[in-house]
C-alpha atoms as a PDB file:
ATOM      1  CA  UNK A   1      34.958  -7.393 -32.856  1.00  0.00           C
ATOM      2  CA  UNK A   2      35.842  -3.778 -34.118  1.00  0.00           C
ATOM      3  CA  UNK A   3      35.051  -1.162 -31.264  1.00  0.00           C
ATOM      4  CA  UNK A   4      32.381   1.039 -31.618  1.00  0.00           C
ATOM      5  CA  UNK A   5      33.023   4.260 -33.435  1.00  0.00           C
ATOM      6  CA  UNK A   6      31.233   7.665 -32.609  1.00  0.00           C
ATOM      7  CA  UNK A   7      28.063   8.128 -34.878  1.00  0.00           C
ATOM      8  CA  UNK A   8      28.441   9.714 -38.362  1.00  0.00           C
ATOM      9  CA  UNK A   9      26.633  11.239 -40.798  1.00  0.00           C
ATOM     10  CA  UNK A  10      27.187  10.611 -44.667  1.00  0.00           C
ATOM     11  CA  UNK A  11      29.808  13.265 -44.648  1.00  0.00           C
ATOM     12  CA  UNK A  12      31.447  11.139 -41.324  1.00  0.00           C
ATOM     13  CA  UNK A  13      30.799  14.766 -39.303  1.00  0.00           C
ATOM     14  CA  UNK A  14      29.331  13.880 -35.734  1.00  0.00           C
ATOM     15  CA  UNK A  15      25.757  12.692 -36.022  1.00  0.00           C
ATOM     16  CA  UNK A  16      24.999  15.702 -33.180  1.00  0.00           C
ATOM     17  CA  UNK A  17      27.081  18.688 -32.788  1.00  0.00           C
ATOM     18  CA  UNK A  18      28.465  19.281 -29.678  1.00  0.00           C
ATOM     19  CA  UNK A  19      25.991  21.573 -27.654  1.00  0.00           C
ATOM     20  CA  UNK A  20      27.084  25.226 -27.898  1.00  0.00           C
ATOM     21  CA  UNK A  21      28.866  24.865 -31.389  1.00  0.00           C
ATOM     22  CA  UNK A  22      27.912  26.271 -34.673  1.00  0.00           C
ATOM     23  CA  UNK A  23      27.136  24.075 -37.760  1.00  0.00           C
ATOM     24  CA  UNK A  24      30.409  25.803 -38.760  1.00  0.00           C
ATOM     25  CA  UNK A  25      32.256  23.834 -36.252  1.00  0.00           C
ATOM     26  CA  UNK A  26      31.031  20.824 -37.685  1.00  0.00           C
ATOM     27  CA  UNK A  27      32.955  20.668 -41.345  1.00  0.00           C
ATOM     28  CA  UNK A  28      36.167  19.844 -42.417  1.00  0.00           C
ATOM     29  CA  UNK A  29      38.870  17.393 -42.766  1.00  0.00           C
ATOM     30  CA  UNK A  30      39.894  18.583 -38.612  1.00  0.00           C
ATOM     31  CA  UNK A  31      36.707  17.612 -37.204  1.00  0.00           C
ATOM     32  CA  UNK A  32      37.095  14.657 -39.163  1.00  0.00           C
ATOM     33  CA  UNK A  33      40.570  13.402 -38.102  1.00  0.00           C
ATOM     34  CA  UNK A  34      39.333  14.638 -34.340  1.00  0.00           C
ATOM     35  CA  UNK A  35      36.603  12.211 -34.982  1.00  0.00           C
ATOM     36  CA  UNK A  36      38.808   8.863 -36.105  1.00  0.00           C
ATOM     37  CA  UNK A  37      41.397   9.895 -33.190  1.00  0.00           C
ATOM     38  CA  UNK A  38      38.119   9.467 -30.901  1.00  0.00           C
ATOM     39  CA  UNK A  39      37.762   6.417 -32.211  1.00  0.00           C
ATOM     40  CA  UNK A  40      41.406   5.098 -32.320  1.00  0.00           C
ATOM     41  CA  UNK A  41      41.714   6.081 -28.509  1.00  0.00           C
ATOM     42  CA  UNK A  42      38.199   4.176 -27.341  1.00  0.00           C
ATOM     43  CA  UNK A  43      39.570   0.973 -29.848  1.00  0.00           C
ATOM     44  CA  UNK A  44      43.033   1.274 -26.873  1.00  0.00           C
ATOM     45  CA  UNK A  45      41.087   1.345 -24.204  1.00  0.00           C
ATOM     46  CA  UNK A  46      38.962  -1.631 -25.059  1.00  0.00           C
ATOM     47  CA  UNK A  47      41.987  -3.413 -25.600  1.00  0.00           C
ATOM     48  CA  UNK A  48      43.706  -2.086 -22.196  1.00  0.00           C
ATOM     49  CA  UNK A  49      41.216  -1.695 -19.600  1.00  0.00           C
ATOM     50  CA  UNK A  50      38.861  -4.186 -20.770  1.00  0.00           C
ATOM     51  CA  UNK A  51      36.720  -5.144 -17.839  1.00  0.00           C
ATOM     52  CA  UNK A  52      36.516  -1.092 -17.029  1.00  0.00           C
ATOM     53  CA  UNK A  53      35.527  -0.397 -20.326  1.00  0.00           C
ATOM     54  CA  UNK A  54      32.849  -3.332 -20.456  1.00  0.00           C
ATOM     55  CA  UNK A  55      31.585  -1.694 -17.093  1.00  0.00           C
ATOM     56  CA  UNK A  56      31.802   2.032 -18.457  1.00  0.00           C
ATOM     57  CA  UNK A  57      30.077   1.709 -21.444  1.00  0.00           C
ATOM     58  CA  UNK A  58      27.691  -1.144 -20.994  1.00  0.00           C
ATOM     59  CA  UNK A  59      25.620  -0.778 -23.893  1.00  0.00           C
ATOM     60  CA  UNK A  60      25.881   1.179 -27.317  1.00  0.00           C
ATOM     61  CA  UNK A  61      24.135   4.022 -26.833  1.00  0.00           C
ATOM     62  CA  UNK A  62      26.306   4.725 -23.479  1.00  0.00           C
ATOM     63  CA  UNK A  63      29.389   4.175 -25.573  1.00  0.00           C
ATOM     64  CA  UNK A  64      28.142   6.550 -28.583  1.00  0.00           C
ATOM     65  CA  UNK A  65      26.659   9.735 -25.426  1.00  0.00           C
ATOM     66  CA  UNK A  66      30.886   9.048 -23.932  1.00  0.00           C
ATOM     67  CA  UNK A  67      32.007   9.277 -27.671  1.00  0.00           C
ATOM     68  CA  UNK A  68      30.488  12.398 -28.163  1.00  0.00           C
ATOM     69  CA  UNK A  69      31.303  14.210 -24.807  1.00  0.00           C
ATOM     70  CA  UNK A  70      35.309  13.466 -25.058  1.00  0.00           C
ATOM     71  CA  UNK A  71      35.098  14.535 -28.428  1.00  0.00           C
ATOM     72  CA  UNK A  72      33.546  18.027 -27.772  1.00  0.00           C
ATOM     73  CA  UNK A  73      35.515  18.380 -24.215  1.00  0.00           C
ATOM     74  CA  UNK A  74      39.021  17.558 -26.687  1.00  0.00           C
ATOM     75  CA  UNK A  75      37.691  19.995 -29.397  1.00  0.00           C
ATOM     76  CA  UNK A  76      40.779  22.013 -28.002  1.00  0.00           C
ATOM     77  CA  UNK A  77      43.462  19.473 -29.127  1.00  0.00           C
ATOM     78  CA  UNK A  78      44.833  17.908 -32.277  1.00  0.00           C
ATOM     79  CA  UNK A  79      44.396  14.503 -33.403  1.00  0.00           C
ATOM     80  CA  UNK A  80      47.923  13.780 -32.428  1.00  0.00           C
ATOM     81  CA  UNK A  81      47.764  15.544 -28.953  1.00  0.00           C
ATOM     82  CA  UNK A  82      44.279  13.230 -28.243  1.00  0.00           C
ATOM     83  CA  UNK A  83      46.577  10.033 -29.198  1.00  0.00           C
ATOM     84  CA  UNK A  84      48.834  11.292 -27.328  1.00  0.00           C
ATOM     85  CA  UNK A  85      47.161  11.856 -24.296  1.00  0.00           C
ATOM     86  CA  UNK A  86      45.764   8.252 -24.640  1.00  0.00           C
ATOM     87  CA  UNK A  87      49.325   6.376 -25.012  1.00  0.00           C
ATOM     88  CA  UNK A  88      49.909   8.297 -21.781  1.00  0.00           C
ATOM     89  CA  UNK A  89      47.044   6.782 -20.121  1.00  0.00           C
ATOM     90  CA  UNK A  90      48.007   3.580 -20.949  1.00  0.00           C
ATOM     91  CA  UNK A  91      51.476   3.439 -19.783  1.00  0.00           C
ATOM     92  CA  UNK A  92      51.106   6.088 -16.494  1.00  0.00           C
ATOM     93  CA  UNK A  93      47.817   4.328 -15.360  1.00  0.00           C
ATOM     94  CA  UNK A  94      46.030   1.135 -14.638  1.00  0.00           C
ATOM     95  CA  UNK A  95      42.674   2.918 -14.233  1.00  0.00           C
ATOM     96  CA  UNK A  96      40.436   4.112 -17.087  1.00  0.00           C
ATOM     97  CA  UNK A  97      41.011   7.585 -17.178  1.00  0.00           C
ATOM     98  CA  UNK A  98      37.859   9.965 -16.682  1.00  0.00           C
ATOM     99  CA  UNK A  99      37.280  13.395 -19.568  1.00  0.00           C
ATOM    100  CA  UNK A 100      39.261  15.203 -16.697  1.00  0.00           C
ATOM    101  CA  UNK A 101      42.305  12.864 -16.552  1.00  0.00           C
ATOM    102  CA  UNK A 102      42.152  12.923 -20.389  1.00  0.00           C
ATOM    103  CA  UNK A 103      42.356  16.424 -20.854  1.00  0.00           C
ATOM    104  CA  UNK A 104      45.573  16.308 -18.567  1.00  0.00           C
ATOM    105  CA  UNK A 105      47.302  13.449 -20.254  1.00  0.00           C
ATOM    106  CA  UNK A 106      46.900  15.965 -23.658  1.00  0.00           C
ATOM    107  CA  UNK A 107      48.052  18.771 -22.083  1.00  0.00           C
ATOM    108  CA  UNK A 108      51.098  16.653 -20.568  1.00  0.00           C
ATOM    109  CA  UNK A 109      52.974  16.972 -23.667  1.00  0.00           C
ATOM    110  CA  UNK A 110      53.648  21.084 -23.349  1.00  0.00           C
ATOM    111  CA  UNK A 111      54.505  20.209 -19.764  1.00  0.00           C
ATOM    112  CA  UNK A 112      57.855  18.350 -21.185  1.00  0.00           C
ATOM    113  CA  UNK A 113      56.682  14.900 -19.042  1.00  0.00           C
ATOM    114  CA  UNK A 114      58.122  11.993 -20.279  1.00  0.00           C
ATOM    115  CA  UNK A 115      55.962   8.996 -20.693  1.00  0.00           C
ATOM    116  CA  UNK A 116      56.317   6.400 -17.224  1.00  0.00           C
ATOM    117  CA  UNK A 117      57.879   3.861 -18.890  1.00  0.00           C
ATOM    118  CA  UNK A 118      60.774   6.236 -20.468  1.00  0.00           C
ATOM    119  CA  UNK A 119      61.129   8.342 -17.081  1.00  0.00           C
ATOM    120  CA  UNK A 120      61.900   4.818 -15.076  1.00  0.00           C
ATOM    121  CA  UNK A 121      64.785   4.295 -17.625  1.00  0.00           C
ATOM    122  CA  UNK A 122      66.165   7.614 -17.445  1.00  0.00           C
ATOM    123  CA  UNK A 123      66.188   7.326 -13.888  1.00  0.00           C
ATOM    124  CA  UNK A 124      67.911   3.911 -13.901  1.00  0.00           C
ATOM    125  CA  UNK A 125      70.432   5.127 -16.547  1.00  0.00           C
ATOM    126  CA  UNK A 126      71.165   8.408 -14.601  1.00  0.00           C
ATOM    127  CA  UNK A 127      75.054   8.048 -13.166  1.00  0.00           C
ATOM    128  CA  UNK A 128      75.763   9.457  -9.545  1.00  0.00           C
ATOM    129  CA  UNK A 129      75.678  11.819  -8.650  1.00  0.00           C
ATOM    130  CA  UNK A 130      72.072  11.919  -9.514  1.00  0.00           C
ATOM    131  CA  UNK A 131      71.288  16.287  -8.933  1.00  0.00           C
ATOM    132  CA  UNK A 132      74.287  16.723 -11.028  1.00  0.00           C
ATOM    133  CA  UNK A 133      72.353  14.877 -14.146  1.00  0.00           C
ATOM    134  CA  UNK A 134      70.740  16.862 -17.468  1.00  0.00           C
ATOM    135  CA  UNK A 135      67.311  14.929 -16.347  1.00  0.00           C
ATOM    136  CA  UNK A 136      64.338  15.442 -18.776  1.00  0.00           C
ATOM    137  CA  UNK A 137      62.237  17.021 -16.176  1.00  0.00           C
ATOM    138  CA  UNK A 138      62.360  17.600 -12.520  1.00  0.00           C
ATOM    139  CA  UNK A 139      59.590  14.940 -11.882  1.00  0.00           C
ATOM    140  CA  UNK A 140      61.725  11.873 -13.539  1.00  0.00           C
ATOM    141  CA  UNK A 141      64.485  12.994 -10.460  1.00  0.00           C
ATOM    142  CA  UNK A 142      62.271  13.485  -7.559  1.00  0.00           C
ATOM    143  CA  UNK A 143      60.341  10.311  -8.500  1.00  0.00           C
ATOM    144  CA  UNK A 144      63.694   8.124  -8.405  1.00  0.00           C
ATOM    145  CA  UNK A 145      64.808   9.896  -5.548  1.00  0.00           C
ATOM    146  CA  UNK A 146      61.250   8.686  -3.883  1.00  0.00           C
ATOM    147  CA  UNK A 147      61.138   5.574  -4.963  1.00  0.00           C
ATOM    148  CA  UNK A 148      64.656   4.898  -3.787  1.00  0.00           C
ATOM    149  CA  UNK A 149      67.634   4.732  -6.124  1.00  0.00           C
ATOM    150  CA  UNK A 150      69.625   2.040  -4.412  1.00  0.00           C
ATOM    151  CA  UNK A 151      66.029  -0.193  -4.930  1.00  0.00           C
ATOM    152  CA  UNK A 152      65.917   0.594  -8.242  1.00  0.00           C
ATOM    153  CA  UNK A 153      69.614  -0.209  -9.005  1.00  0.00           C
ATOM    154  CA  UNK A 154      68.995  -3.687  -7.181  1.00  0.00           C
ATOM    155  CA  UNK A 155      65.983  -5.162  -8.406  1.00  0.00           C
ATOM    156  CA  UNK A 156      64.416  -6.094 -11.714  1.00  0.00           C
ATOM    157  CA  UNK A 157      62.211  -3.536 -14.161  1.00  0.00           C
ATOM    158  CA  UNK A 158      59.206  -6.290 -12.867  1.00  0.00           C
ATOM    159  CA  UNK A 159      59.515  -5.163  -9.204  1.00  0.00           C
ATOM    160  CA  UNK A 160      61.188  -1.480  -9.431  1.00  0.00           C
ATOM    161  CA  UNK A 161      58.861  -0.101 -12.166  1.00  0.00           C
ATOM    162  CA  UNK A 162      55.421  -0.173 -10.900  1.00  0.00           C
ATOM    163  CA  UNK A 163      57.077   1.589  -7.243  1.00  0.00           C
ATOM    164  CA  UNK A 164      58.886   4.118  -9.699  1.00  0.00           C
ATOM    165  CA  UNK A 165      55.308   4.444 -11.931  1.00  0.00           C
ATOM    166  CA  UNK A 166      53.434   5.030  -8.381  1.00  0.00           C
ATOM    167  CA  UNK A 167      55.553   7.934  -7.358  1.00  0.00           C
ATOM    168  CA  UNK A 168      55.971   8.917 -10.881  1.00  0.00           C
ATOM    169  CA  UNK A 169      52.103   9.717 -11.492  1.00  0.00           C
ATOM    170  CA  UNK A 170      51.881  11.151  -8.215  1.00  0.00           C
ATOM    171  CA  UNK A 171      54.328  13.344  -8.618  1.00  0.00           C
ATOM    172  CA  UNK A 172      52.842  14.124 -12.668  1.00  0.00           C
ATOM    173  CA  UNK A 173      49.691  15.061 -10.970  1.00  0.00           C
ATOM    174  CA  UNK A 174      50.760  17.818  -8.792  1.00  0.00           C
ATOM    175  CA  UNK A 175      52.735  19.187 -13.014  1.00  0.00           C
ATOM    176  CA  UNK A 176      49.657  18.819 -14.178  1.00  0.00           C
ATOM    177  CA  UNK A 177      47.922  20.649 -11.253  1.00  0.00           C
ATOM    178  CA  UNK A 178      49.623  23.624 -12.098  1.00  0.00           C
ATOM    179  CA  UNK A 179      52.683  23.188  -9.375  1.00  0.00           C
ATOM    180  CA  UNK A 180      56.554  24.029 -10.195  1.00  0.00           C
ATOM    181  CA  UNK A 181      59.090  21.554  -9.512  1.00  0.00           C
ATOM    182  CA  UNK A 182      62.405  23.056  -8.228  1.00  0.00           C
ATOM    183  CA  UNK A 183      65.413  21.956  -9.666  1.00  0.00           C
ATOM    184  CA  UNK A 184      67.410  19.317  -8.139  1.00  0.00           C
ATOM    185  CA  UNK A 185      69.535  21.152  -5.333  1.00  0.00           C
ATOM    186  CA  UNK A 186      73.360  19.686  -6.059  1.00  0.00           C
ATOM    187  CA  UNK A 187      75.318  18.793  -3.156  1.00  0.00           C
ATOM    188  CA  UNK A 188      77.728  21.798  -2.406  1.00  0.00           C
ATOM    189  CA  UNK A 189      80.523  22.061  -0.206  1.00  0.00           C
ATOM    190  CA  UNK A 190      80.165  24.456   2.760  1.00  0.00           C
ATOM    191  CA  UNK A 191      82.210  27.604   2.764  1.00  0.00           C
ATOM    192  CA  UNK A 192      83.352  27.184   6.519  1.00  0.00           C
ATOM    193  CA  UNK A 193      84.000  24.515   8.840  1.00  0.00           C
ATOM    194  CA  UNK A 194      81.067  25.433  11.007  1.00  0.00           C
ATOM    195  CA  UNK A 195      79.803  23.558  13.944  1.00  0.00           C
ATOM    196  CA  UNK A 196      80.652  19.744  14.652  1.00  0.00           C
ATOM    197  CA  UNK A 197      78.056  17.238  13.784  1.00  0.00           C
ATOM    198  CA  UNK A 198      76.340  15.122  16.457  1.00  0.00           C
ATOM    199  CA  UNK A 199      76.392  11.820  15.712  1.00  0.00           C
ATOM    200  CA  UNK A 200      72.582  11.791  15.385  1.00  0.00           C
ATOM    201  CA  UNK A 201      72.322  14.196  12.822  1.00  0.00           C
ATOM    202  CA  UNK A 202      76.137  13.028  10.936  1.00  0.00           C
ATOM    203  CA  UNK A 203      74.641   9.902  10.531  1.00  0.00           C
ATOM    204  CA  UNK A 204      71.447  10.831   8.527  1.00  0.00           C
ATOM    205  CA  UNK A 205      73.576  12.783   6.658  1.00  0.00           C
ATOM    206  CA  UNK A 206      75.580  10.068   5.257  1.00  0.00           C
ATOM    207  CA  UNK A 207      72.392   7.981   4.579  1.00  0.00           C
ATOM    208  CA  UNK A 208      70.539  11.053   2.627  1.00  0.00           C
ATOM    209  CA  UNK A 209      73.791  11.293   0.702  1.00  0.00           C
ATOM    210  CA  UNK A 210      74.313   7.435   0.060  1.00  0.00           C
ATOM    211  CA  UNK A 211      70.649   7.422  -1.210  1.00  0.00           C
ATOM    212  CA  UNK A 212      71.602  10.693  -3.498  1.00  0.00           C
ATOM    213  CA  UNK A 213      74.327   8.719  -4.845  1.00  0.00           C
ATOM    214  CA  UNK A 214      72.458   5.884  -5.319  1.00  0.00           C
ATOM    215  CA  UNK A 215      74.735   3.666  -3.462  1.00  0.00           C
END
């Protein structure tokens, strides 16, 4: 059965404008394409989050009020920024995402975030030493460098993806939050000798560069 698409009128504008828009806002091949992008993305997440989308939008005339809210709160973005946002969704999370995830996962795009599935390669297919790599963005790094890069060297996409995906979205969150990621500090070589290490502190040393190295 075809999802439910958001209520049209003859000229397939919304059936309601969004409160606090003109009749202006209502015309045109943009509003249109917004419309059928609304559409497209509630068809995905029938498909993907099926028993959270039965539960969310129980009934028709739930599913048409959701239909209309996402499309005025994404009035902001383009058709392909709204797909966009959704594909993200999909692949970064197993939870239907709420109008303020959604506007996020749009916005994700001018934040240079690779999608989850594409950052847990790149981190997998980084060489050692790991700061030393060209990485997409700082959050594909730190999130293999949380998840462990010697565990996701040594076990299969099945079991090192969804720990990768887990620190991944955390770590996506904070972007999206509005916080800067340093770049990842590369191992230097001190100037001086300096003090002697106790064998306390020379030994976490070697394990916080074994896990930089991946090895």
């Amino acid at each position: 059965m075809a999802p439910s698409k958001v209520p049209t009128t003859k000229t397939s504008e919304p059936a309601t404008a969004p409160s606090g828009t003109s009749s202006q806002t209502r015309a045109g091949p943009t509003d249109r394409e917004k419309v059928a992008a609304v559409n497209q993305v509630f068809g995905l997440f029938k498909l993907n989050y099926h028993n959270q989308y039965s539960a969310a939008f129980p009934d028709t005339q739930t599913l048409h009020h959701a239909q209309r809210l996402w499309l005025e709160a994404l009035a902001a973005f383009t058709p392909e920024e709204i797909m966009a946002g959704a594909k993200r969704a999909i692949l970064q999370s197993e939870y239907l995402p709420t109008v303020h995830k959604m506007l996020k996962l749009c916005a994700a795009g001018d934040r240079g975030l690779p999608e989850a599935r594409a950052a847990y390669r790149e981190a997998c297919n980084a060489p050692s030493p790991k700061a030393a790599c060209h990485w997409s963005h700082p959050a594909v790094y730190y999130a293999g460098r949380e998840a462990n890069w010697f565990f996701l060297a040594n076990n299969p996409e099945s079991v090192a993806f969804p720990v990768f995906a887990e620190h991944y979205q955390r770590i996506c969150a904070r972007v999206l939050e509005g916080q800067k990621l340093a770049p990842p500090e590369r191992l230097q070589l001190e100037d001086g000798p300096g003090e002697p290490l106790g064998k306390e502190e020379n030994a976490q040393r070697l394990a916080a560069l074994r896990a930089e190295l991946g090895l």
